[in-house]
PDB file of N, CA and C in Angstrom:
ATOM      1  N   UNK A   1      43.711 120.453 -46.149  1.00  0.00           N
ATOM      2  CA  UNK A   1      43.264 119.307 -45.382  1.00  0.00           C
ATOM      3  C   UNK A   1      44.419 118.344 -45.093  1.00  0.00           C
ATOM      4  N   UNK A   2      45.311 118.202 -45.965  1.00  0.00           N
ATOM      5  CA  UNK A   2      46.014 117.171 -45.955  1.00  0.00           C
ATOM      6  C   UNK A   2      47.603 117.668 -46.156  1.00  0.00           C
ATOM      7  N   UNK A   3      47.760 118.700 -46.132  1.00  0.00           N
ATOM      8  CA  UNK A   3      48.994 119.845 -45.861  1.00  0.00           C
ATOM      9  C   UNK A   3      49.917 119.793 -44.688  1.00  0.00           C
ATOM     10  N   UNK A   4      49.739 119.139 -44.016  1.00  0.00           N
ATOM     11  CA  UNK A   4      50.577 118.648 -42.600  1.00  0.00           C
ATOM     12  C   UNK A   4      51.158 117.764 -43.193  1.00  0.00           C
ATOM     13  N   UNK A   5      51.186 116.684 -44.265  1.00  0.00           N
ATOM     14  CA  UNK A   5      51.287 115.343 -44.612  1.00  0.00           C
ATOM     15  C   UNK A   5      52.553 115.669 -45.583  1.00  0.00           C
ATOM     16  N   UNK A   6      53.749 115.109 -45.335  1.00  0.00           N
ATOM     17  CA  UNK A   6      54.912 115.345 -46.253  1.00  0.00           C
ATOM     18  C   UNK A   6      55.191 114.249 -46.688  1.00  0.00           C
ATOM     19  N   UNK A   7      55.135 112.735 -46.299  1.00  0.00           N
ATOM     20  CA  UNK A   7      55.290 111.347 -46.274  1.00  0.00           C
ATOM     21  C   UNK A   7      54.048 110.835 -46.735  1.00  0.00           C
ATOM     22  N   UNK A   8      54.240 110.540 -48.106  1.00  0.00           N
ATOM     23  CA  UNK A   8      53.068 109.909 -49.111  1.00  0.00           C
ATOM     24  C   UNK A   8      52.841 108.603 -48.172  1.00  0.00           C
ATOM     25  N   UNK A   9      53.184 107.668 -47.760  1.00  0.00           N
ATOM     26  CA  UNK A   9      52.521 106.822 -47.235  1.00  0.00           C
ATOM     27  C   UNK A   9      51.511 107.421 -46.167  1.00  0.00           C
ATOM     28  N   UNK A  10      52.271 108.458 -45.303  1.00  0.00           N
ATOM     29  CA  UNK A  10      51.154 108.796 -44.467  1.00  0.00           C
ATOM     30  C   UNK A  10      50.025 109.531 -44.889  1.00  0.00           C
ATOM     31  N   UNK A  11      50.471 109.898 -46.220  1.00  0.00           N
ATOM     32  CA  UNK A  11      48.546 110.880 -46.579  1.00  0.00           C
ATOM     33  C   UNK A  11      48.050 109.277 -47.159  1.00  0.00           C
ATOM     34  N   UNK A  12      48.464 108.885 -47.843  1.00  0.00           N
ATOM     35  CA  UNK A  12      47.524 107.580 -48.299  1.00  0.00           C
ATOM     36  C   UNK A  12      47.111 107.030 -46.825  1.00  0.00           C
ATOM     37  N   UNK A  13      47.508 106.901 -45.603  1.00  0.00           N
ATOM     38  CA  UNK A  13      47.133 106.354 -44.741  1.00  0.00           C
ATOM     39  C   UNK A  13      45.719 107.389 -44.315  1.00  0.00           C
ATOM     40  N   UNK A  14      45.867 108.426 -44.272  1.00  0.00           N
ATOM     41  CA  UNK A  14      45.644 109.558 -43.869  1.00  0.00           C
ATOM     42  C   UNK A  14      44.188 109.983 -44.750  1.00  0.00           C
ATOM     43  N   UNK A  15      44.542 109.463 -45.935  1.00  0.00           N
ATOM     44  CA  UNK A  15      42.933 109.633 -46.909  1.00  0.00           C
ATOM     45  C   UNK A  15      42.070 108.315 -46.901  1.00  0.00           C
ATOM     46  N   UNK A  16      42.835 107.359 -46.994  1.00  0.00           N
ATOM     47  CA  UNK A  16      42.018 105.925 -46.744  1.00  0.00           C
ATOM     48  C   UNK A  16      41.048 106.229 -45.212  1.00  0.00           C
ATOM     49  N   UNK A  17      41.635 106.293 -44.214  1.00  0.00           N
ATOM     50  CA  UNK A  17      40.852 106.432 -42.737  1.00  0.00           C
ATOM     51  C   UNK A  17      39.970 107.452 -43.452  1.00  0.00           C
ATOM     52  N   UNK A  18      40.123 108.718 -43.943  1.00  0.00           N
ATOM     53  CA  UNK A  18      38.777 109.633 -44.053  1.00  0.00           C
ATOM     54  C   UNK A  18      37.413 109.327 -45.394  1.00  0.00           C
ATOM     55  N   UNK A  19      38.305 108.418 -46.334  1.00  0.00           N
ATOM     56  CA  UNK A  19      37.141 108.232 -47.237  1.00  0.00           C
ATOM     57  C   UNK A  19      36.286 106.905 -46.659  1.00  0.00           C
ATOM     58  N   UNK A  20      37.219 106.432 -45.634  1.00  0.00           N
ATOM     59  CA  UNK A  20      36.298 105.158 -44.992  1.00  0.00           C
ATOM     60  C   UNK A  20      35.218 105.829 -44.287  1.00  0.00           C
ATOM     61  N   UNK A  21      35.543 106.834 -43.435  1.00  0.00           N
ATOM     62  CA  UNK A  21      34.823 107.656 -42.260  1.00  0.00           C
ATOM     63  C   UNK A  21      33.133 108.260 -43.742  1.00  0.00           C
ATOM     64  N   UNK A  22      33.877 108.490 -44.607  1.00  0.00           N
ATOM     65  CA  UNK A  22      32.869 109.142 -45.590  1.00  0.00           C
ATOM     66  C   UNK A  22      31.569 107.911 -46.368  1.00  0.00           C
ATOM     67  N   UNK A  23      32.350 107.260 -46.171  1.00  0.00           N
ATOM     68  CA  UNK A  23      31.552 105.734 -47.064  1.00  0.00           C
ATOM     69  C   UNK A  23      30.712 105.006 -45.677  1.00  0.00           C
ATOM     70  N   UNK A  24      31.303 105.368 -44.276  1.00  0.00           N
ATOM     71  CA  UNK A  24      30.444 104.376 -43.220  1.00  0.00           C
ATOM     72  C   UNK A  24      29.363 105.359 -42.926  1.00  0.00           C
ATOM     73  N   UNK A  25      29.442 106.982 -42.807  1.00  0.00           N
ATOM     74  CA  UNK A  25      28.170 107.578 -42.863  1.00  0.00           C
ATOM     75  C   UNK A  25      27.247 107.266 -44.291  1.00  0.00           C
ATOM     76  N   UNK A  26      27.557 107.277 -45.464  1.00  0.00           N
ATOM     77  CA  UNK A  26      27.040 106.893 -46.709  1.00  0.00           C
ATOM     78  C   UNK A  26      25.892 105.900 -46.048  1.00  0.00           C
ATOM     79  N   UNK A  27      27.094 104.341 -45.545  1.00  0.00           N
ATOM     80  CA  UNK A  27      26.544 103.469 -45.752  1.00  0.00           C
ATOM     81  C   UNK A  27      25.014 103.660 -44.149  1.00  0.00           C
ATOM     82  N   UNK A  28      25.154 104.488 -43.477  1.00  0.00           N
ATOM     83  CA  UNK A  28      24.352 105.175 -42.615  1.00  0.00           C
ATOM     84  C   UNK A  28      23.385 105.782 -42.834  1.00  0.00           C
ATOM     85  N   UNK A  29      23.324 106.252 -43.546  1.00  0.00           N
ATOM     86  CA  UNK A  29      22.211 107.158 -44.662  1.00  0.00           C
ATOM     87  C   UNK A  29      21.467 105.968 -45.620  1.00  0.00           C
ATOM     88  N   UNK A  30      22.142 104.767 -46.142  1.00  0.00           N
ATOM     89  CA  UNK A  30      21.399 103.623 -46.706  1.00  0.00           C
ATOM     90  C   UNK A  30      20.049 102.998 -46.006  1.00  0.00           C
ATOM     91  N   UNK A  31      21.120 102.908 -44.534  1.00  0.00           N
ATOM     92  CA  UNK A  31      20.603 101.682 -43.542  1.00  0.00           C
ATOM     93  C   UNK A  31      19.053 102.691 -43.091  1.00  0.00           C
ATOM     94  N   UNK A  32      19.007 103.906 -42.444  1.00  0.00           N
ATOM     95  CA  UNK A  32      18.512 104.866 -42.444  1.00  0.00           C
ATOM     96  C   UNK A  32      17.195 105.333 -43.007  1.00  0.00           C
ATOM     97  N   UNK A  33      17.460 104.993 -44.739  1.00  0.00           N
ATOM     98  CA  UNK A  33      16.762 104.976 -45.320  1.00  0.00           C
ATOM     99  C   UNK A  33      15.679 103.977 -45.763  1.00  0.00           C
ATOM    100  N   UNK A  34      16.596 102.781 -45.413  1.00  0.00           N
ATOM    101  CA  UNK A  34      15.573 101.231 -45.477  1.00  0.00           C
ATOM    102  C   UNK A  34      14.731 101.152 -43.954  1.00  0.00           C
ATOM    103  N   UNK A  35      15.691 101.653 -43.486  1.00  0.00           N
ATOM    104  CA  UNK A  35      14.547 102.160 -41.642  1.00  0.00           C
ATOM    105  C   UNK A  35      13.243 102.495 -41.891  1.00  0.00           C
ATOM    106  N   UNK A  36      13.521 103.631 -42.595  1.00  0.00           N
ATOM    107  CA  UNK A  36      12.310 104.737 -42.846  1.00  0.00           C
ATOM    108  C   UNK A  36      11.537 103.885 -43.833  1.00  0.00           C
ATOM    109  N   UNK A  37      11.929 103.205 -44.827  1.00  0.00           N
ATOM    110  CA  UNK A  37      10.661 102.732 -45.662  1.00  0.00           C
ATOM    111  C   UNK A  37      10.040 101.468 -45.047  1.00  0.00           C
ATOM    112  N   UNK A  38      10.659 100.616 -44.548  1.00  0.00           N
ATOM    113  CA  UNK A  38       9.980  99.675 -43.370  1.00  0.00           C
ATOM    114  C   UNK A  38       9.171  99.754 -42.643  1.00  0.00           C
ATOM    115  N   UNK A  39       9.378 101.132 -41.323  1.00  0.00           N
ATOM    116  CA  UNK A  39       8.919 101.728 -40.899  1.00  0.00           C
ATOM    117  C   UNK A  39       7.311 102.432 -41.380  1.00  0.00           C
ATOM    118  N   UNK A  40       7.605 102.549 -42.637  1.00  0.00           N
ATOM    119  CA  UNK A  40       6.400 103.465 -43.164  1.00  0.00           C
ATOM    120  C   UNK A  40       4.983 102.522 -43.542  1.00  0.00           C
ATOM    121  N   UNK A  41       6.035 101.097 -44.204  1.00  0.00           N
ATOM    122  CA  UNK A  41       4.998  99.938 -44.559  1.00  0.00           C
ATOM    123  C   UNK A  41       4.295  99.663 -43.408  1.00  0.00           C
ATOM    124  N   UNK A  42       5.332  99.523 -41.926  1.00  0.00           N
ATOM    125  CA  UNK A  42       4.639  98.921 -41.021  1.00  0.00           C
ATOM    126  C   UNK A  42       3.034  99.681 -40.705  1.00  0.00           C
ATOM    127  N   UNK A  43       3.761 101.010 -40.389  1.00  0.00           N
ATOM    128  CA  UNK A  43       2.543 102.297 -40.462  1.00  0.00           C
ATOM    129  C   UNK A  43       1.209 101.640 -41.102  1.00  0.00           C
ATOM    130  N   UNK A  44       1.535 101.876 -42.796  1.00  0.00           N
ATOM    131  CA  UNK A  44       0.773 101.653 -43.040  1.00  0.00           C
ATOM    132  C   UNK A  44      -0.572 100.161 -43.178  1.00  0.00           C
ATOM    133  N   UNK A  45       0.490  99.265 -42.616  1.00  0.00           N
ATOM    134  CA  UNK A  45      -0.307  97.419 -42.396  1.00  0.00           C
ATOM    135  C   UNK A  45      -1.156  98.182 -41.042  1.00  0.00           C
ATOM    136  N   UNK A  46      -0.262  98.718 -40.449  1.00  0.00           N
ATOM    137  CA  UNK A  46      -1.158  99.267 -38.732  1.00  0.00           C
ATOM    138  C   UNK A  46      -2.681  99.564 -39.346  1.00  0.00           C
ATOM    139  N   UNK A  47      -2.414 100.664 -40.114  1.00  0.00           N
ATOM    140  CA  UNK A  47      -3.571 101.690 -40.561  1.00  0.00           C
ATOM    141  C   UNK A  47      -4.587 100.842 -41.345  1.00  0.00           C
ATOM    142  N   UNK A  48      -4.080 100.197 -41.760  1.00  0.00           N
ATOM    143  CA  UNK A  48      -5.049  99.055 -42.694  1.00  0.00           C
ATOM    144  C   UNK A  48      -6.352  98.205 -41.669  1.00  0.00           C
ATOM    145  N   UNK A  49      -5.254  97.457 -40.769  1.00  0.00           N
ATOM    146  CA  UNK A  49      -5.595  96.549 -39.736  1.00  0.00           C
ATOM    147  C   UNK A  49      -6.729  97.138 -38.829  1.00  0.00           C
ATOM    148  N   UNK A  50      -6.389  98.581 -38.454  1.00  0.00           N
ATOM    149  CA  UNK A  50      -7.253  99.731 -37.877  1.00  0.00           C
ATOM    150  C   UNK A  50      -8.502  99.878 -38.871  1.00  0.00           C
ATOM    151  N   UNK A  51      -8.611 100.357 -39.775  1.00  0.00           N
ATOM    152  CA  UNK A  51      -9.432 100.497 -40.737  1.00  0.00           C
ATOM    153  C   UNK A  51     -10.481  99.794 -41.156  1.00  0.00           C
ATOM    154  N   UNK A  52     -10.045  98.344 -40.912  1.00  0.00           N
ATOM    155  CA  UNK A  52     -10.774  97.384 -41.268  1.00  0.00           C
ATOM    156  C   UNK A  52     -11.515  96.978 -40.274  1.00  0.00           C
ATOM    157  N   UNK A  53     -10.785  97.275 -38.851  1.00  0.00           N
ATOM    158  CA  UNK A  53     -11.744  96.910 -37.579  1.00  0.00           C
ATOM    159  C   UNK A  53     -12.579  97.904 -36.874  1.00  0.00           C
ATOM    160  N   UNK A  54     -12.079  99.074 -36.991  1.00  0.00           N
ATOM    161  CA  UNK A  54     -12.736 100.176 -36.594  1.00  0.00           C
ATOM    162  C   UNK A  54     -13.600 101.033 -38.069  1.00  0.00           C
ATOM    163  N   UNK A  55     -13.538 100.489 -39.261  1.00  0.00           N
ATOM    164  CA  UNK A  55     -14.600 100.896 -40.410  1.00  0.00           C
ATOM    165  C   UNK A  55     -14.545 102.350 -40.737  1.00  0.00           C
ATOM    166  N   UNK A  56     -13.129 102.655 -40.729  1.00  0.00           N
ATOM    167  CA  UNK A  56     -12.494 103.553 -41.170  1.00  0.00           C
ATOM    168  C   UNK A  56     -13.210 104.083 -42.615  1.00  0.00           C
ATOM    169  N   UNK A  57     -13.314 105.841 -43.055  1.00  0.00           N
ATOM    170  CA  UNK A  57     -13.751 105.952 -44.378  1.00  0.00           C
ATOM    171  C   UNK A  57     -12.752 106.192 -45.184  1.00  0.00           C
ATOM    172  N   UNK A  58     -13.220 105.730 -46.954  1.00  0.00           N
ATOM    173  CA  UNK A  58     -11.728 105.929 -47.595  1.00  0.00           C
ATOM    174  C   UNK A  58     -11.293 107.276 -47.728  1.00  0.00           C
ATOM    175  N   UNK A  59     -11.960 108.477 -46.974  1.00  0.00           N
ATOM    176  CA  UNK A  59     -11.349 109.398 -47.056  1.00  0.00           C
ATOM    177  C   UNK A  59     -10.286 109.482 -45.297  1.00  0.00           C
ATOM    178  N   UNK A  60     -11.072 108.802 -44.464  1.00  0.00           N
ATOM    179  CA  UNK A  60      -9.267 108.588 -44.069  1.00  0.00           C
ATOM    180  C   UNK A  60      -8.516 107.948 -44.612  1.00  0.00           C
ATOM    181  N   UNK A  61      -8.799 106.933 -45.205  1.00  0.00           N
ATOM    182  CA  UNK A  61      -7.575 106.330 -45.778  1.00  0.00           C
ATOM    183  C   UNK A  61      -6.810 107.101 -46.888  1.00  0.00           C
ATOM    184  N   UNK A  62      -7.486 107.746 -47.593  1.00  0.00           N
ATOM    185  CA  UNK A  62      -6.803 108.317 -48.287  1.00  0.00           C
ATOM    186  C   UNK A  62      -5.416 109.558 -47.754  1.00  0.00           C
ATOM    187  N   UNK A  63      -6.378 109.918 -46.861  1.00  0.00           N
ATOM    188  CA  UNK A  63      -5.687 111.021 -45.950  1.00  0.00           C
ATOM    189  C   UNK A  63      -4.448 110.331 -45.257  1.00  0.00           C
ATOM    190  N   UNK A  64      -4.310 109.158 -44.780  1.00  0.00           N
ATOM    191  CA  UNK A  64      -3.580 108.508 -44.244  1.00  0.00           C
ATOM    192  C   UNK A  64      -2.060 108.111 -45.165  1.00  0.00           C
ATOM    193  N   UNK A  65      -2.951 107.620 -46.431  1.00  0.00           N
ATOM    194  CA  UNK A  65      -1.651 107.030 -47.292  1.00  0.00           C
ATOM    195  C   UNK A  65      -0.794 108.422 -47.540  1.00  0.00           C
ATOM    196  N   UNK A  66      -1.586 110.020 -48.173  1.00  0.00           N
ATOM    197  CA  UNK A  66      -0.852 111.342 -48.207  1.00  0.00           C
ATOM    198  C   UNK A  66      -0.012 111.742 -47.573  1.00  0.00           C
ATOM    199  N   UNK A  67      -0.129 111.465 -46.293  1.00  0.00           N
ATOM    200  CA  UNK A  67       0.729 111.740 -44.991  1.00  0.00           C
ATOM    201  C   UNK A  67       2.099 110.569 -44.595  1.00  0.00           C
ATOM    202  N   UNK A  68       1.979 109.684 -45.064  1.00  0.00           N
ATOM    203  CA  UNK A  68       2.827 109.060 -45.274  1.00  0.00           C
ATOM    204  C   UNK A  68       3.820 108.809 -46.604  1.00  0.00           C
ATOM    205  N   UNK A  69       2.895 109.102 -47.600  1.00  0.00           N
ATOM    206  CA  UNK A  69       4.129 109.103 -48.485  1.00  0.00           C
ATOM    207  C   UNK A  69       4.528 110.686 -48.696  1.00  0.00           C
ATOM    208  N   UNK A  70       3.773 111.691 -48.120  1.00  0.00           N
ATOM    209  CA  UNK A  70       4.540 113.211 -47.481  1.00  0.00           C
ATOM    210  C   UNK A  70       6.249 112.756 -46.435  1.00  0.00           C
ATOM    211  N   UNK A  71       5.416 111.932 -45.864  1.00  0.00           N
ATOM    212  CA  UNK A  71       6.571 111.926 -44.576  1.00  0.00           C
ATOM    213  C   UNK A  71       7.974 111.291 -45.609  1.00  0.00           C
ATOM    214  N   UNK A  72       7.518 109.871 -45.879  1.00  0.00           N
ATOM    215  CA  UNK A  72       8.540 109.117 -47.047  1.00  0.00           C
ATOM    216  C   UNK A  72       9.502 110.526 -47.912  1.00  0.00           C
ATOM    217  N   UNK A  73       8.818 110.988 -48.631  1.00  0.00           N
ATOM    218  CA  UNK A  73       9.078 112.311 -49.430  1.00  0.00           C
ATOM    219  C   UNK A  73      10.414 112.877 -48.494  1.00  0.00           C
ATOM    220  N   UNK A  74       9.835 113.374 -47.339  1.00  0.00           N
ATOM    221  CA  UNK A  74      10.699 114.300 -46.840  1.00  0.00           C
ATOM    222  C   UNK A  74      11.773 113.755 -46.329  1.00  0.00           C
ATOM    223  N   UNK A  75      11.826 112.481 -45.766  1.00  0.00           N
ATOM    224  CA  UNK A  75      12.505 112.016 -45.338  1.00  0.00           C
ATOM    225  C   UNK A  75      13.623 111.308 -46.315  1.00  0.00           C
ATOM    226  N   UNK A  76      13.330 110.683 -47.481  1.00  0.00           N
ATOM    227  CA  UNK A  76      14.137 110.914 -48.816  1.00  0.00           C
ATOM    228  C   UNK A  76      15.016 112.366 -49.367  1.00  0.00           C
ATOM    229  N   UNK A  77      14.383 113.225 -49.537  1.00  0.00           N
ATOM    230  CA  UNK A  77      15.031 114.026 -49.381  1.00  0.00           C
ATOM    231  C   UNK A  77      16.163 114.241 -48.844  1.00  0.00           C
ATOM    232  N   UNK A  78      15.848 114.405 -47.423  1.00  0.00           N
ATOM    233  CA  UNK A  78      16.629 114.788 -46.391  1.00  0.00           C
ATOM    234  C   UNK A  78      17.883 113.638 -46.568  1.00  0.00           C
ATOM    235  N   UNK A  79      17.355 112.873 -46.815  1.00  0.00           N
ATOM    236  CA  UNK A  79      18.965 111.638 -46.759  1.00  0.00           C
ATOM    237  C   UNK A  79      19.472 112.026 -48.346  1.00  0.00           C
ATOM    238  N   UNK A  80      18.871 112.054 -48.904  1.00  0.00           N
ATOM    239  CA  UNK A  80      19.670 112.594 -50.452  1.00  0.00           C
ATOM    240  C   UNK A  80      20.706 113.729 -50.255  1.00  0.00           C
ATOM    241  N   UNK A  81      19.570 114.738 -49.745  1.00  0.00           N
ATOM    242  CA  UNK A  81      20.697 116.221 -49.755  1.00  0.00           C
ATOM    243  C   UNK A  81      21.974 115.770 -48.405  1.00  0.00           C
ATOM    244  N   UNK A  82      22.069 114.981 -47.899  1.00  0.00           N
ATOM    245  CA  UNK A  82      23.173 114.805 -47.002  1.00  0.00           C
ATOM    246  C   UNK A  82      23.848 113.846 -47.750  1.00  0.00           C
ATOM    247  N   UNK A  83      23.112 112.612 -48.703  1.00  0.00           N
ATOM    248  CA  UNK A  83      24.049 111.854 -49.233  1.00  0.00           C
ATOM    249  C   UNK A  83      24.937 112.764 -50.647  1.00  0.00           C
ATOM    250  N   UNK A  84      24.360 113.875 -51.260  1.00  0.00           N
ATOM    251  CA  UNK A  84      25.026 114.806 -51.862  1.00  0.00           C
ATOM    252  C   UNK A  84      26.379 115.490 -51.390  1.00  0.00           C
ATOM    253  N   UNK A  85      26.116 116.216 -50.321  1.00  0.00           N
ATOM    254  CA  UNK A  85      26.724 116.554 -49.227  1.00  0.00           C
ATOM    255  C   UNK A  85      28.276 115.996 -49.049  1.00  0.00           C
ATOM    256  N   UNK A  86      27.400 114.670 -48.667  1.00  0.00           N
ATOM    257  CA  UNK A  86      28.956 113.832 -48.436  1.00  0.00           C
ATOM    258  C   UNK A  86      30.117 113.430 -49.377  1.00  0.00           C
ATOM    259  N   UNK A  87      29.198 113.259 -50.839  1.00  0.00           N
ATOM    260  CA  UNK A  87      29.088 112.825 -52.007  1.00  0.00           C
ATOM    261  C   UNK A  87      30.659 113.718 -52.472  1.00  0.00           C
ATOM    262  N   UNK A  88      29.822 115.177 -52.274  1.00  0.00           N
ATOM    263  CA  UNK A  88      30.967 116.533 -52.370  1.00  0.00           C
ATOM    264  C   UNK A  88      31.834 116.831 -51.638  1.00  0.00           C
ATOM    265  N   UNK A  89      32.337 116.161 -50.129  1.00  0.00           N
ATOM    266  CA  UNK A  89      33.132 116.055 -49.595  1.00  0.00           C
ATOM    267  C   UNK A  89      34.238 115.095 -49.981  1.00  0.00           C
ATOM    268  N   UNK A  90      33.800 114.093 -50.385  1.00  0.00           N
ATOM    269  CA  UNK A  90      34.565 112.771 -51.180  1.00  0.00           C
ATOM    270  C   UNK A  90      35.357 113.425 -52.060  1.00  0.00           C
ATOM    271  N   UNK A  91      34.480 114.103 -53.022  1.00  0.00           N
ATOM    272  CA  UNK A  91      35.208 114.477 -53.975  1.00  0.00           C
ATOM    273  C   UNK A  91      36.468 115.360 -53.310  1.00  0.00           C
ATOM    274  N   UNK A  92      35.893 116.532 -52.705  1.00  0.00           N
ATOM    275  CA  UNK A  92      36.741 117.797 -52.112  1.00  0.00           C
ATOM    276  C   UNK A  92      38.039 116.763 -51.547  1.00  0.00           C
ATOM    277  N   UNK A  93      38.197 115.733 -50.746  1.00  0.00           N
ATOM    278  CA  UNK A  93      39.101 114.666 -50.380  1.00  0.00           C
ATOM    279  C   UNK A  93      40.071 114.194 -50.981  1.00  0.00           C
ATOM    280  N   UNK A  94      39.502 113.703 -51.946  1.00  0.00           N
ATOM    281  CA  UNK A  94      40.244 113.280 -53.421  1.00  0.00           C
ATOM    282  C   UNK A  94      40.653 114.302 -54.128  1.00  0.00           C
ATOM    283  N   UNK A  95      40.646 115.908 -54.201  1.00  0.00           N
ATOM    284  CA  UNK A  95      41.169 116.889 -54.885  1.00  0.00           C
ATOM    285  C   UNK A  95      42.503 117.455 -53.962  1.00  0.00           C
ATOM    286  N   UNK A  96      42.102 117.315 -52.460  1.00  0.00           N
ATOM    287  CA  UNK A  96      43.170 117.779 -51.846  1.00  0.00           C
ATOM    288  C   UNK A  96      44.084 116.682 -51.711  1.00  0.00           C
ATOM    289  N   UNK A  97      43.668 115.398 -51.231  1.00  0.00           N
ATOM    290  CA  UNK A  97      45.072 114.490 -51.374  1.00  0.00           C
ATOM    291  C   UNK A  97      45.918 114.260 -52.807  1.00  0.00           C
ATOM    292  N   UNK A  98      45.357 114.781 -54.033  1.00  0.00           N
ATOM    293  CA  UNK A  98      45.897 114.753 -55.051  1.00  0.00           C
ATOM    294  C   UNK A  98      46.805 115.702 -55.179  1.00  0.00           C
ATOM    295  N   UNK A  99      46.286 117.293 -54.482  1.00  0.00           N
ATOM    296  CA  UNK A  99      47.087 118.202 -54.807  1.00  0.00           C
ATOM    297  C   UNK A  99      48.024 118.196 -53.528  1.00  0.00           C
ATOM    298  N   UNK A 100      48.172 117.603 -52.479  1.00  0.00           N
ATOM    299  CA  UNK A 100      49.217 117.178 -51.517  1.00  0.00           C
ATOM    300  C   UNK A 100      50.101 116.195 -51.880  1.00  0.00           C
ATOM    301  N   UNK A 101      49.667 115.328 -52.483  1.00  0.00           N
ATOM    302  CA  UNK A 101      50.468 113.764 -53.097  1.00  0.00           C
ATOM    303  C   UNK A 101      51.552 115.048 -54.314  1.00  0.00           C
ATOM    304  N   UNK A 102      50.931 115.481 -55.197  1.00  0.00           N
ATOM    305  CA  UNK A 102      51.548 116.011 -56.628  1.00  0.00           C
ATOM    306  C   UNK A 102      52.692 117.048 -56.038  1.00  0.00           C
ATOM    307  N   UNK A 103      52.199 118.347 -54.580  1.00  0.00           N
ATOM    308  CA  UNK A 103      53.226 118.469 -54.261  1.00  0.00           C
ATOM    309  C   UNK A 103      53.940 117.680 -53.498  1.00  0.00           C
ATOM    310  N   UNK A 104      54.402 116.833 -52.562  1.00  0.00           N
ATOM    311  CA  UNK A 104      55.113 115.499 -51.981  1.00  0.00           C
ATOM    312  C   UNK A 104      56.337 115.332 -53.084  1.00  0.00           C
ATOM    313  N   UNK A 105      55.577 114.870 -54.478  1.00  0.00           N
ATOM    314  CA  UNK A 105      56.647 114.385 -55.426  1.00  0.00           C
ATOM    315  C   UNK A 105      56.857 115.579 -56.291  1.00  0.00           C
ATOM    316  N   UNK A 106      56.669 116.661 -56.637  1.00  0.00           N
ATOM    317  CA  UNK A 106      57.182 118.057 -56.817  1.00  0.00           C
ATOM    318  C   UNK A 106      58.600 117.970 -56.118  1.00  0.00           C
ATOM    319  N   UNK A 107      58.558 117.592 -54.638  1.00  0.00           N
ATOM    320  CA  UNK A 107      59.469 118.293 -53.540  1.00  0.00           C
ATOM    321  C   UNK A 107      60.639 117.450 -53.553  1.00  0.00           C
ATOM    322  N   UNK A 108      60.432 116.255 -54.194  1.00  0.00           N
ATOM    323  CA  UNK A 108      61.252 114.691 -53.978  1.00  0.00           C
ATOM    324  C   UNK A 108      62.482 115.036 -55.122  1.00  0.00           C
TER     325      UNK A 108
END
């Protein structure tokens, strides 16, 4: 990854820009995730508001809250296994600029 890079300032330049690039999707996957649970409350005030005016039974409601905290579920998930993902790229980042930096000063 970082094997073009012979001038330690430029891989430190060179890993800073990519662990930033790694931490602003992170912080993307946060924002993302507070989307989705907002989102889900709103859902569910909707469904309430509905319920109460149209005399909804608690077996829709019940059915209603399932399907939403299904959706919540999956959608957690899904941002986990990508925040993993990235998680392991960070790392993979930090193993290759180490072993590029160690040879750099090997070569010095």
């Amino acid at each position: 990854m970082f094997s073009a890079y012979q001038n330690v300032d430029n891989l430190e330049d060179a890993y800073v820009i990519e662990r930033e690039h790694i931490d602003k999707q992170l912080e993307f996957l946060n924002e993302l995730r507070y989307q989705s649970l907002r989102e889900s409350e709103q859902n569910y005030d909707r469904f309430i508001y509905l319920k109460n005016k149209m005399n909804y039974s608690e077996e829709a409601n019940a059915k209603m809250i399932s399907l939403i905290e299904e959706f919540d579920h999956e959608i957690n998930y899904r941002i986990r296994s990508e925040e993993m993902k990235l998680e392991d790229d960070k790392d993979e980042l930090k193993r290759a600029y180490i072993r590029q930096l160690e040879k750099i000063r090997g070569e010095a």
